[in-house]
PDB file of N, CA and C in Angstrom:
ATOM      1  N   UNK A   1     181.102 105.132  94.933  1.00  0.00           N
ATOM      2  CA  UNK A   1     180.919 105.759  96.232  1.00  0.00           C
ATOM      3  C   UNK A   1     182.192 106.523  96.592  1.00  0.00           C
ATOM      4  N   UNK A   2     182.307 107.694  96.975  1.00  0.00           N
ATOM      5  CA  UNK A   2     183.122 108.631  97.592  1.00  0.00           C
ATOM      6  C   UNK A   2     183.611 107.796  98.944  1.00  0.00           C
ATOM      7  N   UNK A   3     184.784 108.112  99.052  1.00  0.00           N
ATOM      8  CA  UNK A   3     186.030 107.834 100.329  1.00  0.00           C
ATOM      9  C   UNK A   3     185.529 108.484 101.712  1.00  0.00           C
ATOM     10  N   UNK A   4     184.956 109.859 101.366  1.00  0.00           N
ATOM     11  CA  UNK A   4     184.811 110.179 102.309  1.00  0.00           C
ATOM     12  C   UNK A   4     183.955 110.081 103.686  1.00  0.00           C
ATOM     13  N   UNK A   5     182.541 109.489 102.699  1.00  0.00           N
ATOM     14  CA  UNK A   5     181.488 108.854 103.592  1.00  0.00           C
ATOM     15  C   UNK A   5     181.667 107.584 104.413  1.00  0.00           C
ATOM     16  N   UNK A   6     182.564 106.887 104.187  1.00  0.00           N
ATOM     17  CA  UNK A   6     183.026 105.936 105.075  1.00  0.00           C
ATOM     18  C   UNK A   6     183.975 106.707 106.163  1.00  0.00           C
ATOM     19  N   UNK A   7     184.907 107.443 105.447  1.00  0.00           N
ATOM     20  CA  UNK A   7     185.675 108.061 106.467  1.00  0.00           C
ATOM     21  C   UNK A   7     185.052 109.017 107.221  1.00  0.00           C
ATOM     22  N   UNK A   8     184.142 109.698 107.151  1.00  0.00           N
ATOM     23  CA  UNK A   8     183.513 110.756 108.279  1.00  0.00           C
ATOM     24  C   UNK A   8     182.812 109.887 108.739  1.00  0.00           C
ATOM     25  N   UNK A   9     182.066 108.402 108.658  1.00  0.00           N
ATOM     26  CA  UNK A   9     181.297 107.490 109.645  1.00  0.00           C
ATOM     27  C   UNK A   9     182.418 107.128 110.481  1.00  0.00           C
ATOM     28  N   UNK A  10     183.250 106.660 110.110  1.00  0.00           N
ATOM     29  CA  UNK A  10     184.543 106.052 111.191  1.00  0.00           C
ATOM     30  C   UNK A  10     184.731 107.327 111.928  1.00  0.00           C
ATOM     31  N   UNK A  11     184.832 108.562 111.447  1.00  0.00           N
ATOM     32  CA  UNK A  11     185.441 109.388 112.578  1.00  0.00           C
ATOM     33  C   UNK A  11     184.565 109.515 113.177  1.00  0.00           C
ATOM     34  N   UNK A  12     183.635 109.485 113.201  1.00  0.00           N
ATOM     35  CA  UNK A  12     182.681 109.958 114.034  1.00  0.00           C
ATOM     36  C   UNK A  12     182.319 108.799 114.960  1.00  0.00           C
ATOM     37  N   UNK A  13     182.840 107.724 114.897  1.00  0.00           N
ATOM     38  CA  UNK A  13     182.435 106.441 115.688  1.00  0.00           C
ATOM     39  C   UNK A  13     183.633 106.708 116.371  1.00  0.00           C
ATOM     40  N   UNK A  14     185.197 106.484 116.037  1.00  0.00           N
ATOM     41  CA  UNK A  14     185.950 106.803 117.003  1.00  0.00           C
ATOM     42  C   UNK A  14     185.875 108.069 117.990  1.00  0.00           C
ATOM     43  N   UNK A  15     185.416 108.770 117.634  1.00  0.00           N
ATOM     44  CA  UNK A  15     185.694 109.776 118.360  1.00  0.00           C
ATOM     45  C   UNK A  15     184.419 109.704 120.026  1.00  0.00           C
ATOM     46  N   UNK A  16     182.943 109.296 119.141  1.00  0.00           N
ATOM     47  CA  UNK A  16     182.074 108.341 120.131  1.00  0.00           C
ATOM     48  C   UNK A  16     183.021 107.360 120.758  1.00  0.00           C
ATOM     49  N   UNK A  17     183.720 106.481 120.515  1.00  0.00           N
ATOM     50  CA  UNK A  17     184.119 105.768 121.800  1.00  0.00           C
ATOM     51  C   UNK A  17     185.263 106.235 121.804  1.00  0.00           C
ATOM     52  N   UNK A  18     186.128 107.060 122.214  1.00  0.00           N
ATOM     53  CA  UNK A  18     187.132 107.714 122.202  1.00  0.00           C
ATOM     54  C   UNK A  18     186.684 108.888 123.615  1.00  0.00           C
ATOM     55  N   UNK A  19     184.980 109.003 123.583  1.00  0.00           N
ATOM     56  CA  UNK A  19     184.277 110.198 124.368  1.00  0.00           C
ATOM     57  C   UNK A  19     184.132 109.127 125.399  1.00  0.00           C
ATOM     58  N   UNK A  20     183.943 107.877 125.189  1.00  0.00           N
ATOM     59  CA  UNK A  20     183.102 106.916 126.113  1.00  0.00           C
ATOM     60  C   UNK A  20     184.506 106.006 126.810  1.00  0.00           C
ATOM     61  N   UNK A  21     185.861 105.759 126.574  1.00  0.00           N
ATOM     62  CA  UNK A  21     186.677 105.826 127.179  1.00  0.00           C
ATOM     63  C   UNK A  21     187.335 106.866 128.240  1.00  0.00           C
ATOM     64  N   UNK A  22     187.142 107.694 128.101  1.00  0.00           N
ATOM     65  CA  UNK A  22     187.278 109.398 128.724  1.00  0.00           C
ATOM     66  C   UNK A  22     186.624 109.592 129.608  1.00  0.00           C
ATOM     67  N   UNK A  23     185.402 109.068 129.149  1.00  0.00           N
ATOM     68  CA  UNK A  23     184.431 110.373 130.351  1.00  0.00           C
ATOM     69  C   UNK A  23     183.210 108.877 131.216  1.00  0.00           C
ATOM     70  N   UNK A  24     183.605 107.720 130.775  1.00  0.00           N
ATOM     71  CA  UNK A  24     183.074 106.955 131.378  1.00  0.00           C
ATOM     72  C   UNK A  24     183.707 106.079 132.895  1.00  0.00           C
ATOM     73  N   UNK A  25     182.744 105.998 133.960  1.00  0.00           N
ATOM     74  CA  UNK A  25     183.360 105.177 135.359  1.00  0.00           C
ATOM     75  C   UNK A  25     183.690 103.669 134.589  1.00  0.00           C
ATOM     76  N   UNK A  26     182.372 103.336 134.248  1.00  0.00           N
ATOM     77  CA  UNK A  26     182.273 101.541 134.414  1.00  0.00           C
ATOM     78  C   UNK A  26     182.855 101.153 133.394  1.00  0.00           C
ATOM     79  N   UNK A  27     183.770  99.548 134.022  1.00  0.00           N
ATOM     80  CA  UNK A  27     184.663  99.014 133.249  1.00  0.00           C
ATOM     81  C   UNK A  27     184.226  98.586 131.629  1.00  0.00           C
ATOM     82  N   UNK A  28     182.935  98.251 131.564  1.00  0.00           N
ATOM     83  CA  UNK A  28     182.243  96.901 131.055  1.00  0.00           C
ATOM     84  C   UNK A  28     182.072  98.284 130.107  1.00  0.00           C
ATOM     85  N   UNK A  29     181.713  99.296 129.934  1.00  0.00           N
ATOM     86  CA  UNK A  29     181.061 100.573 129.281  1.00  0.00           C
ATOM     87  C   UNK A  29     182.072 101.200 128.437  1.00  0.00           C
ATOM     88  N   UNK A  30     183.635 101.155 129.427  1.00  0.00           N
ATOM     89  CA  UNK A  30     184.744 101.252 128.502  1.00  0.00           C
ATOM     90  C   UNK A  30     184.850 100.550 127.542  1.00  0.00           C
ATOM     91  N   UNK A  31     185.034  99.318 127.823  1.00  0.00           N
ATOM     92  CA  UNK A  31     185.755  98.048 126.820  1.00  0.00           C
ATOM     93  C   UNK A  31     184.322  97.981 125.708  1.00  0.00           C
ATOM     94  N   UNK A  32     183.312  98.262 125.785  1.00  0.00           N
ATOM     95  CA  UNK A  32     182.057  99.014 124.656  1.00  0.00           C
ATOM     96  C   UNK A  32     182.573 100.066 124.167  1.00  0.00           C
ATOM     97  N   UNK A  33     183.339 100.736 124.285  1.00  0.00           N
ATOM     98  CA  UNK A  33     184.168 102.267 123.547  1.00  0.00           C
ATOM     99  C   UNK A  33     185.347 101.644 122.944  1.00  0.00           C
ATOM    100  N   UNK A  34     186.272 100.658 123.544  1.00  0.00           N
ATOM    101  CA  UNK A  34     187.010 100.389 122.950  1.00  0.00           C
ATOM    102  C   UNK A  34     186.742  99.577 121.459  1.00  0.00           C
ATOM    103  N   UNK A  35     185.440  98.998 121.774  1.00  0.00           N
ATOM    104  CA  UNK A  35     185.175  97.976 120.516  1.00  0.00           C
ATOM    105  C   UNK A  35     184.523  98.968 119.519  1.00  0.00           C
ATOM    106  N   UNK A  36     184.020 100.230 119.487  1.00  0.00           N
ATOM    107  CA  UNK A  36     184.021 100.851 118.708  1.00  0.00           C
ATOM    108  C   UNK A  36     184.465 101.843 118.308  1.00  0.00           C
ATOM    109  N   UNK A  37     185.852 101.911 119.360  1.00  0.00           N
ATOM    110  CA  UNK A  37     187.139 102.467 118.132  1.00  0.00           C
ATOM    111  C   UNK A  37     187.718 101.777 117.173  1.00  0.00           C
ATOM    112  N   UNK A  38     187.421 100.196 117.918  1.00  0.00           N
ATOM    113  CA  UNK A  38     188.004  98.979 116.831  1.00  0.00           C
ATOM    114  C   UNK A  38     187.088  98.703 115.625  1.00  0.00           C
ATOM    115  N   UNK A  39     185.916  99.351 115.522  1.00  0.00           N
ATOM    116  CA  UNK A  39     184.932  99.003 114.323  1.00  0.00           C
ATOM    117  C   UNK A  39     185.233  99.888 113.497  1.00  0.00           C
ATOM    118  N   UNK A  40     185.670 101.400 113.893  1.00  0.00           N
ATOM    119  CA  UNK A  40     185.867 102.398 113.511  1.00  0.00           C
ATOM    120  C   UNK A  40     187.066 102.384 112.563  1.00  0.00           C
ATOM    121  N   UNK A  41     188.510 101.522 113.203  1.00  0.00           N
ATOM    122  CA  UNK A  41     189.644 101.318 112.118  1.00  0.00           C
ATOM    123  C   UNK A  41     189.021 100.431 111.495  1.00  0.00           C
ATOM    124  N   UNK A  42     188.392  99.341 111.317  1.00  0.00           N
ATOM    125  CA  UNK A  42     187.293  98.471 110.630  1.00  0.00           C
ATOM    126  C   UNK A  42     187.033  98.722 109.899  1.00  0.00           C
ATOM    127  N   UNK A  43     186.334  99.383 109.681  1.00  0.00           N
ATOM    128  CA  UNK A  43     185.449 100.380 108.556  1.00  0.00           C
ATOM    129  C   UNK A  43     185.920 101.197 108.011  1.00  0.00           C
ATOM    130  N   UNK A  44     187.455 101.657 108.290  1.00  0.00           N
ATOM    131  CA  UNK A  44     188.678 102.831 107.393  1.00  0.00           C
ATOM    132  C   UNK A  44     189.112 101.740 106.537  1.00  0.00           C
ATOM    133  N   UNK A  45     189.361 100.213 107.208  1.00  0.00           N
ATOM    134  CA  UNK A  45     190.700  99.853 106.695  1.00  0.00           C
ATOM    135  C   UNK A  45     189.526  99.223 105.276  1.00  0.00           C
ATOM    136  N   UNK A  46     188.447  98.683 105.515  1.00  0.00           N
ATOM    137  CA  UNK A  46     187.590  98.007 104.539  1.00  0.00           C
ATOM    138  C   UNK A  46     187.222  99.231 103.256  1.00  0.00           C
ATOM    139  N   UNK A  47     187.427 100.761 103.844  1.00  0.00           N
ATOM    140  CA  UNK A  47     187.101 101.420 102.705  1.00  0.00           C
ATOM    141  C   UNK A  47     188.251 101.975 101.872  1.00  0.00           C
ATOM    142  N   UNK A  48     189.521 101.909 102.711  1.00  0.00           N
ATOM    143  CA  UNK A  48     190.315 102.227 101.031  1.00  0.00           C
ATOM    144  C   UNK A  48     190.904 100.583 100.901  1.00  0.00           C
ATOM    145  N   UNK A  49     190.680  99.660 101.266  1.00  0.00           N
ATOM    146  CA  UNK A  49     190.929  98.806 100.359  1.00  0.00           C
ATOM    147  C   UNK A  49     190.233  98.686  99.368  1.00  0.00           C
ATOM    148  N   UNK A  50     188.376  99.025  99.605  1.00  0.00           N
ATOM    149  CA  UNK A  50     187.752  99.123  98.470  1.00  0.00           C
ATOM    150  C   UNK A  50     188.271 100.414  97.041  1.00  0.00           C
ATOM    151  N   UNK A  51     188.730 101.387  97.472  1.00  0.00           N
ATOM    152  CA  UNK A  51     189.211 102.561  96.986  1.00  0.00           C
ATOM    153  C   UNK A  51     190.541 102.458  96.449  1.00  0.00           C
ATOM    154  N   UNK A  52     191.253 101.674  97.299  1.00  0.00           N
ATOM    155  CA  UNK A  52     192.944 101.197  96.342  1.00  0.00           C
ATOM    156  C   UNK A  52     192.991 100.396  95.513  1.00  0.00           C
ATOM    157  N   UNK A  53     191.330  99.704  95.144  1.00  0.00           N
ATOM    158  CA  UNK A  53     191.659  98.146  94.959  1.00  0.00           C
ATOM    159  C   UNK A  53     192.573  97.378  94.659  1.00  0.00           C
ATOM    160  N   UNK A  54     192.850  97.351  95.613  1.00  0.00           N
ATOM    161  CA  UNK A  54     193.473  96.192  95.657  1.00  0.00           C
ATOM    162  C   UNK A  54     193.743  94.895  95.781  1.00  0.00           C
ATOM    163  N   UNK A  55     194.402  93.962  94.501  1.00  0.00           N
ATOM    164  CA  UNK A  55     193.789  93.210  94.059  1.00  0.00           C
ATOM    165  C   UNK A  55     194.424  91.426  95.532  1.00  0.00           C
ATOM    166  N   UNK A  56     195.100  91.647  95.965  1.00  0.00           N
ATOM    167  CA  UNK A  56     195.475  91.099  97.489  1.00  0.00           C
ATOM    168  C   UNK A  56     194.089  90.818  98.316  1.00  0.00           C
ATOM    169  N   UNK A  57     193.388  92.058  98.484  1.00  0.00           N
ATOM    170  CA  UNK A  57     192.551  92.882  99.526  1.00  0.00           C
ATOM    171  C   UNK A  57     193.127  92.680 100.968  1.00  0.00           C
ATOM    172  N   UNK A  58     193.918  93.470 100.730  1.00  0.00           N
ATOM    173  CA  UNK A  58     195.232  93.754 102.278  1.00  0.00           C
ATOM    174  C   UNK A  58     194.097  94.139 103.390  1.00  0.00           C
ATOM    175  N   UNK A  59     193.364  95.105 103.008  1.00  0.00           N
ATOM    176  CA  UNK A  59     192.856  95.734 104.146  1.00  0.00           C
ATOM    177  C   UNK A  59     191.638  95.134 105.008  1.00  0.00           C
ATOM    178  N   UNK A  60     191.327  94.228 104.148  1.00  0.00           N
ATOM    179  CA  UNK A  60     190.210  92.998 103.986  1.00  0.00           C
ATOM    180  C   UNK A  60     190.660  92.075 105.267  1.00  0.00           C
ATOM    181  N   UNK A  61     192.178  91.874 104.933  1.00  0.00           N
ATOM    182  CA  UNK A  61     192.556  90.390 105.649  1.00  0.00           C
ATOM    183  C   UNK A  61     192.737  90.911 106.624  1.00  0.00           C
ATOM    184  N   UNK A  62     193.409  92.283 107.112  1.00  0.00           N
ATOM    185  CA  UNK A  62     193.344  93.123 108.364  1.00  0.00           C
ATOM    186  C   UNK A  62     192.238  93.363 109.389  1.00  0.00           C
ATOM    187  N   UNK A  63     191.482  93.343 108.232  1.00  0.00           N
ATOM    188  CA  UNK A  63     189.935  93.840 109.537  1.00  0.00           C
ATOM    189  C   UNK A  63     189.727  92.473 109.976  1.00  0.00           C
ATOM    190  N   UNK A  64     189.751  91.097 108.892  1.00  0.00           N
ATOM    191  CA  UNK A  64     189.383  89.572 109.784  1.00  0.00           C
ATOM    192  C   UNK A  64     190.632  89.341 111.012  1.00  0.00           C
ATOM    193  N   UNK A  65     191.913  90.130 111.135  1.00  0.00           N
ATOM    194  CA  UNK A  65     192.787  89.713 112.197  1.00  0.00           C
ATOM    195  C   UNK A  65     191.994  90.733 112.920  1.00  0.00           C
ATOM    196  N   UNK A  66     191.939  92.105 112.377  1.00  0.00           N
ATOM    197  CA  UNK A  66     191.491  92.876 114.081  1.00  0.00           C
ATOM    198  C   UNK A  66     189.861  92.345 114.784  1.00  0.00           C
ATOM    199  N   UNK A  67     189.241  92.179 114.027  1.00  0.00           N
ATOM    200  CA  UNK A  67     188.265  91.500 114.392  1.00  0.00           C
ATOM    201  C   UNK A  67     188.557  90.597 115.725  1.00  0.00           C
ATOM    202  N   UNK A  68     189.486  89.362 115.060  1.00  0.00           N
ATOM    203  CA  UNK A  68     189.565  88.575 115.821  1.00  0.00           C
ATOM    204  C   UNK A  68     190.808  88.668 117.313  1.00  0.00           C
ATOM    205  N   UNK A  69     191.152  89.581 117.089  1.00  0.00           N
ATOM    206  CA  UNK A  69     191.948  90.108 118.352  1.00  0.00           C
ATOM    207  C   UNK A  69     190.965  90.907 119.525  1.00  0.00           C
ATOM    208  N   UNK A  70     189.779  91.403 118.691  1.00  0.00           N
ATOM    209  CA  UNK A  70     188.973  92.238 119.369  1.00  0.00           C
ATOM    210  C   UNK A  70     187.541  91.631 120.129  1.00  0.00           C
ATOM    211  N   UNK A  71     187.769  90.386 119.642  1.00  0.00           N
ATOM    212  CA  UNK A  71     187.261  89.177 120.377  1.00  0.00           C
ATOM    213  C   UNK A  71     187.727  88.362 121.254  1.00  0.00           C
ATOM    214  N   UNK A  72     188.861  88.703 120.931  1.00  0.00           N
ATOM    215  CA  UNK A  72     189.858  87.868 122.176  1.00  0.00           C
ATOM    216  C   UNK A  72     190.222  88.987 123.434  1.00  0.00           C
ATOM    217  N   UNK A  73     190.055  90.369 123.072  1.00  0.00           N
ATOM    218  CA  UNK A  73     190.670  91.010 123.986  1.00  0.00           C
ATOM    219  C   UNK A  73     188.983  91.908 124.634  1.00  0.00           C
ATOM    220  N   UNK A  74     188.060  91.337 124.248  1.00  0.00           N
ATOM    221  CA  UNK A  74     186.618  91.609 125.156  1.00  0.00           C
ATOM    222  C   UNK A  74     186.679  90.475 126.029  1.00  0.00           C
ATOM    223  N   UNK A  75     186.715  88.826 125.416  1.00  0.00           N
ATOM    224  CA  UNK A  75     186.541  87.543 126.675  1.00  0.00           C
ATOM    225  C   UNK A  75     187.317  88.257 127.638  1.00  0.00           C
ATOM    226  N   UNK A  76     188.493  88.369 127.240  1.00  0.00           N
ATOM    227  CA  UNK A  76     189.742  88.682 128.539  1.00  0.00           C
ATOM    228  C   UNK A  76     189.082  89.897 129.152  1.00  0.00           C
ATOM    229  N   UNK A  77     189.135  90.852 128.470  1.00  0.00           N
ATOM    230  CA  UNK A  77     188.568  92.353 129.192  1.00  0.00           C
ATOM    231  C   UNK A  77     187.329  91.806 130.225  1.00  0.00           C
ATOM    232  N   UNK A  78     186.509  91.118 129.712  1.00  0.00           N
ATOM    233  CA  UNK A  78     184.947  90.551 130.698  1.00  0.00           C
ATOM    234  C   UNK A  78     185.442  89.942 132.186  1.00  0.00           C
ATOM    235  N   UNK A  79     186.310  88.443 131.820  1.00  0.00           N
ATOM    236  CA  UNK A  79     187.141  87.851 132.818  1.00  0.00           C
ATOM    237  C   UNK A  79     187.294  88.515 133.336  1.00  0.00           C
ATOM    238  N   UNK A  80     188.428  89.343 133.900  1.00  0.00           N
ATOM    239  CA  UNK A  80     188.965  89.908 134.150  1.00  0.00           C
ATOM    240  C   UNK A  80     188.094  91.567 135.009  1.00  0.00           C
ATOM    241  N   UNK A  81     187.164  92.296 134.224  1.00  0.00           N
ATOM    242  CA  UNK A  81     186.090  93.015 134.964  1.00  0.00           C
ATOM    243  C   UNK A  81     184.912  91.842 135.738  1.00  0.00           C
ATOM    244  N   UNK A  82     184.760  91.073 135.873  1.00  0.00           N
ATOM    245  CA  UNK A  82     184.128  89.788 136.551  1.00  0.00           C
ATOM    246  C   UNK A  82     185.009  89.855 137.723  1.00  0.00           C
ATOM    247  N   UNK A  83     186.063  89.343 137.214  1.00  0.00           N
ATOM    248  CA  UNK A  83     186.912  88.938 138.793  1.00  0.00           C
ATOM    249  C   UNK A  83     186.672  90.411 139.565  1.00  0.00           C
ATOM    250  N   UNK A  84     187.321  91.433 139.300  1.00  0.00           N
ATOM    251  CA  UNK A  84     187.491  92.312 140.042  1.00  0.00           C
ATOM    252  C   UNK A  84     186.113  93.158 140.693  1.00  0.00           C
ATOM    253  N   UNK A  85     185.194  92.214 139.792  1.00  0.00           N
ATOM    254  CA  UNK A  85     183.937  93.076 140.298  1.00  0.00           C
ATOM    255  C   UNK A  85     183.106  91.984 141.513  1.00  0.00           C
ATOM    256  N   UNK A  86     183.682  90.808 141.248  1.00  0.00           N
ATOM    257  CA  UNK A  86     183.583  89.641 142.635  1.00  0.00           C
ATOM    258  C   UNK A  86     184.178  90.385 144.015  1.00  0.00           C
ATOM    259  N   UNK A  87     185.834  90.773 143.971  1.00  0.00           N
ATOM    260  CA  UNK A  87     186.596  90.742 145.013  1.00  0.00           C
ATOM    261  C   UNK A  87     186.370  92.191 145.646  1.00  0.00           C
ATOM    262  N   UNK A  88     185.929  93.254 144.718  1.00  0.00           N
ATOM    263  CA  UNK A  88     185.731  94.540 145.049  1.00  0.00           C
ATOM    264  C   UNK A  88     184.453  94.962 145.389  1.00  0.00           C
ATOM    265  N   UNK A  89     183.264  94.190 144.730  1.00  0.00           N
ATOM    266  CA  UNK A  89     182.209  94.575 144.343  1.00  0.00           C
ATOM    267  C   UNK A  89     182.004  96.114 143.634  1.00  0.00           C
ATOM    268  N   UNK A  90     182.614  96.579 142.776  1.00  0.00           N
ATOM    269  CA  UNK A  90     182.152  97.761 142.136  1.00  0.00           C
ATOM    270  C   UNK A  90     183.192  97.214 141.297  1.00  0.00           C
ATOM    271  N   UNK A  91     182.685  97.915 139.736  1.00  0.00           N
ATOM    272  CA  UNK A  91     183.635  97.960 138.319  1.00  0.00           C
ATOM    273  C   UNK A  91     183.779  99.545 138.139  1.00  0.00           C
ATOM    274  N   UNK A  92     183.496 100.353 139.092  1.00  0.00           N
ATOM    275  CA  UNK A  92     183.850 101.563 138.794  1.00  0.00           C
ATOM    276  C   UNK A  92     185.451 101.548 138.770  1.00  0.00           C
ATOM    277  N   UNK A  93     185.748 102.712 137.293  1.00  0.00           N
ATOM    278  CA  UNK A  93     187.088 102.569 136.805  1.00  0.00           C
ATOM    279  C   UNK A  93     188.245 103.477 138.226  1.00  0.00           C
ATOM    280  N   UNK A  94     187.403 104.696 138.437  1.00  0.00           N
ATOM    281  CA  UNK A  94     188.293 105.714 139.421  1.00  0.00           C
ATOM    282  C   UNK A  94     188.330 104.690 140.802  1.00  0.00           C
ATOM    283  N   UNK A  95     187.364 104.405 140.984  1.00  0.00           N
ATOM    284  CA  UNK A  95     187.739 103.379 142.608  1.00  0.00           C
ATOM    285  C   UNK A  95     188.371 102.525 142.652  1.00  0.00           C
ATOM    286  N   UNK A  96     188.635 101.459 141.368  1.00  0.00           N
ATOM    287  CA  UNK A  96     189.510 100.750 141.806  1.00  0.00           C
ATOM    288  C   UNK A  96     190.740 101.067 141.580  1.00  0.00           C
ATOM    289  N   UNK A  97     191.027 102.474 140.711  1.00  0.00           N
ATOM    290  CA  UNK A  97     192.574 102.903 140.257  1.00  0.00           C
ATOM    291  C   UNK A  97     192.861 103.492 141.860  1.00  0.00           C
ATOM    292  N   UNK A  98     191.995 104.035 142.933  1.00  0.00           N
ATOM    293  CA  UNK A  98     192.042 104.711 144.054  1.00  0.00           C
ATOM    294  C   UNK A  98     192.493 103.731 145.180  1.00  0.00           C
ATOM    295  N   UNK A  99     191.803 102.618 144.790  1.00  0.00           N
ATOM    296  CA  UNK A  99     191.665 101.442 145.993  1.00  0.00           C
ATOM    297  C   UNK A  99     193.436 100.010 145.772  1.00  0.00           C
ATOM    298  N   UNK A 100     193.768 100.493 144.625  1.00  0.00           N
ATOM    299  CA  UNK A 100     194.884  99.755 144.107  1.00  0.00           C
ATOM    300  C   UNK A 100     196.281 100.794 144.524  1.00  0.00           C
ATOM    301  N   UNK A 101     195.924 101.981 144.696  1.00  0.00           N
ATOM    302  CA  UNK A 101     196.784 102.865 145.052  1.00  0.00           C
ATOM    303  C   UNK A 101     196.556 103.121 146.513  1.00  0.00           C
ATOM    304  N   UNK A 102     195.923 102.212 147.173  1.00  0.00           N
ATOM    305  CA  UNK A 102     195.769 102.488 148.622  1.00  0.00           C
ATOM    306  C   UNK A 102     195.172 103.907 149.230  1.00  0.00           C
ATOM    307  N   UNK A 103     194.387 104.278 148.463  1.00  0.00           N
ATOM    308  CA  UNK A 103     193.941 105.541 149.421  1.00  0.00           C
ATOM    309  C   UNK A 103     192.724 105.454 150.022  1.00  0.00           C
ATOM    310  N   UNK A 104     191.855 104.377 149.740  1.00  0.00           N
ATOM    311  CA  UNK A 104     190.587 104.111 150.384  1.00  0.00           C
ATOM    312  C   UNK A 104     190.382 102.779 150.937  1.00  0.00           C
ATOM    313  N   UNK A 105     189.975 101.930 151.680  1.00  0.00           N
ATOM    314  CA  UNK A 105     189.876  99.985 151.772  1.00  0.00           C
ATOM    315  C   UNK A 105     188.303 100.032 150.528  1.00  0.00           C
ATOM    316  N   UNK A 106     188.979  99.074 150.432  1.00  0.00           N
ATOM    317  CA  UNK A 106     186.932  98.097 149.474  1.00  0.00           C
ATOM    318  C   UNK A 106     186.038  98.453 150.264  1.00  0.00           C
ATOM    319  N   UNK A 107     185.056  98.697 149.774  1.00  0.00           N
ATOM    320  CA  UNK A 107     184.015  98.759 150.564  1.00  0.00           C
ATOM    321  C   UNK A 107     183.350  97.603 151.165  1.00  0.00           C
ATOM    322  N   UNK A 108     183.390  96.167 150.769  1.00  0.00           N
ATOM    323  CA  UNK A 108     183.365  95.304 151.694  1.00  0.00           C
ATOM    324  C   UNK A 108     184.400  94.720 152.424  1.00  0.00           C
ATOM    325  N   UNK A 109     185.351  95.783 152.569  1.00  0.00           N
ATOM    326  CA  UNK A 109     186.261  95.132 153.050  1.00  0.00           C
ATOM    327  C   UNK A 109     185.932  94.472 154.998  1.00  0.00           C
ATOM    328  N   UNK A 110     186.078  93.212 155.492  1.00  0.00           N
ATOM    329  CA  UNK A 110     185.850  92.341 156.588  1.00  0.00           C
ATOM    330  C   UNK A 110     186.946  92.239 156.824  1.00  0.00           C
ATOM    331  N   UNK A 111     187.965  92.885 157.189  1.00  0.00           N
ATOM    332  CA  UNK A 111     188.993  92.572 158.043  1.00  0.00           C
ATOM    333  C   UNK A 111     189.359  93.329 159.187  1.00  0.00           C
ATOM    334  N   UNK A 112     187.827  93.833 159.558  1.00  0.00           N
ATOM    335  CA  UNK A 112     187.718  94.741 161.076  1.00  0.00           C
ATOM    336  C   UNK A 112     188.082  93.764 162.064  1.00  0.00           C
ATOM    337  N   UNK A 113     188.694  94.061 162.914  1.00  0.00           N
ATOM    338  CA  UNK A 113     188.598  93.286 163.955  1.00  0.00           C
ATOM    339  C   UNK A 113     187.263  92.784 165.000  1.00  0.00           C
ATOM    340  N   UNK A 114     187.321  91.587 165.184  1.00  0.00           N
ATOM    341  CA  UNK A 114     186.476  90.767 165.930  1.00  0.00           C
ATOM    342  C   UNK A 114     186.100  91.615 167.202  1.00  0.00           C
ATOM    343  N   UNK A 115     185.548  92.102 167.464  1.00  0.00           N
ATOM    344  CA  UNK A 115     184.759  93.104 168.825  1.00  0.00           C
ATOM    345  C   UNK A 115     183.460  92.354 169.470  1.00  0.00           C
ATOM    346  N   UNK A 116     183.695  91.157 169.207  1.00  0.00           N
ATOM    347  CA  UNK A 116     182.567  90.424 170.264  1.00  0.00           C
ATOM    348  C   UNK A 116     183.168  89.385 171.686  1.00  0.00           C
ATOM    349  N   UNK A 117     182.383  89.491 172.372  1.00  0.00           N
ATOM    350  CA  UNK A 117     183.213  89.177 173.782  1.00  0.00           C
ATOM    351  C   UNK A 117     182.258  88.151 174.085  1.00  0.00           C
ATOM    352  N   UNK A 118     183.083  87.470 174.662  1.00  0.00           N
ATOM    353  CA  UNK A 118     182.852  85.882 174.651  1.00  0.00           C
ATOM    354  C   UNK A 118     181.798  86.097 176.083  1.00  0.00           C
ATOM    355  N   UNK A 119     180.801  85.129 176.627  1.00  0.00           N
ATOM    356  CA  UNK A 119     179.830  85.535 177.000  1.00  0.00           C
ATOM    357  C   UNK A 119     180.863  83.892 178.366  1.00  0.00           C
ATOM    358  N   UNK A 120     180.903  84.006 179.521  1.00  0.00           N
ATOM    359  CA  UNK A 120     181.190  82.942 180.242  1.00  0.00           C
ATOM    360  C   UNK A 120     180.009  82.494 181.339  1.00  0.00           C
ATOM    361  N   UNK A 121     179.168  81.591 181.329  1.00  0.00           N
ATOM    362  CA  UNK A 121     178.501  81.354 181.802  1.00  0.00           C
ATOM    363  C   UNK A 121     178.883  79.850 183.280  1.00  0.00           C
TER     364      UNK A 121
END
């Protein structure tokens, strides 16, 4: 098998989530782009190890660490879009970079003041 057909599938997957980091609001939709830029070095590093062979398989033991970093860094990424989508209610990416920089309140934000008047009978 030719080098290259693995390598024009990877580019073409990074560059898909590379489009979907960029041009996407929601958090949860990013960190889905990020995991397939990470499939994308995946699938480079598994094809010239097949192509260098090499007899180690370096590129082999690489994809089982990125793998497993890329599992550890979705739980966290989820956590983490969870919480903020509790305290904010929206995972949109521009509102909360807007709402962390103070230019708008949350939209549920309840810290209007109390405007009810006590009734004395």
């Amino acid at each position: 098998m030719h080098l290259a057909y693995p390598a024009v599938l990877a580019a073409l997957l990074f560059c898909t989530g590379l489009y979907g980091v960029l041009a996407r609001r929601n958090a949860i939709l990013v960190l889905m782009s990020v995991e397939l830029m990470l499939n994308a070095v995946n699938l480079n590093l598994v094809a010239f190890d097949v192509w260098l062979r090499d007899a180690l398989h370096g590129g082999q033991a690489l994809t089982l660490f990125t793998i497993a970093i890329a599992a550890a860094e979705i739980g966290i990424g989820l956590a983490i879009v969870l919480m903020v989508y509790r305290n904010r209610g929206t995972s949109d990416v521009d509102r909360l970079r807007d709402t962390a920089e103070g230019h708008e309140p949350a939209p549920n934000d309840q810290t209007a003041p109390n405007n009810q008047s006590e009734v004395t009978a």
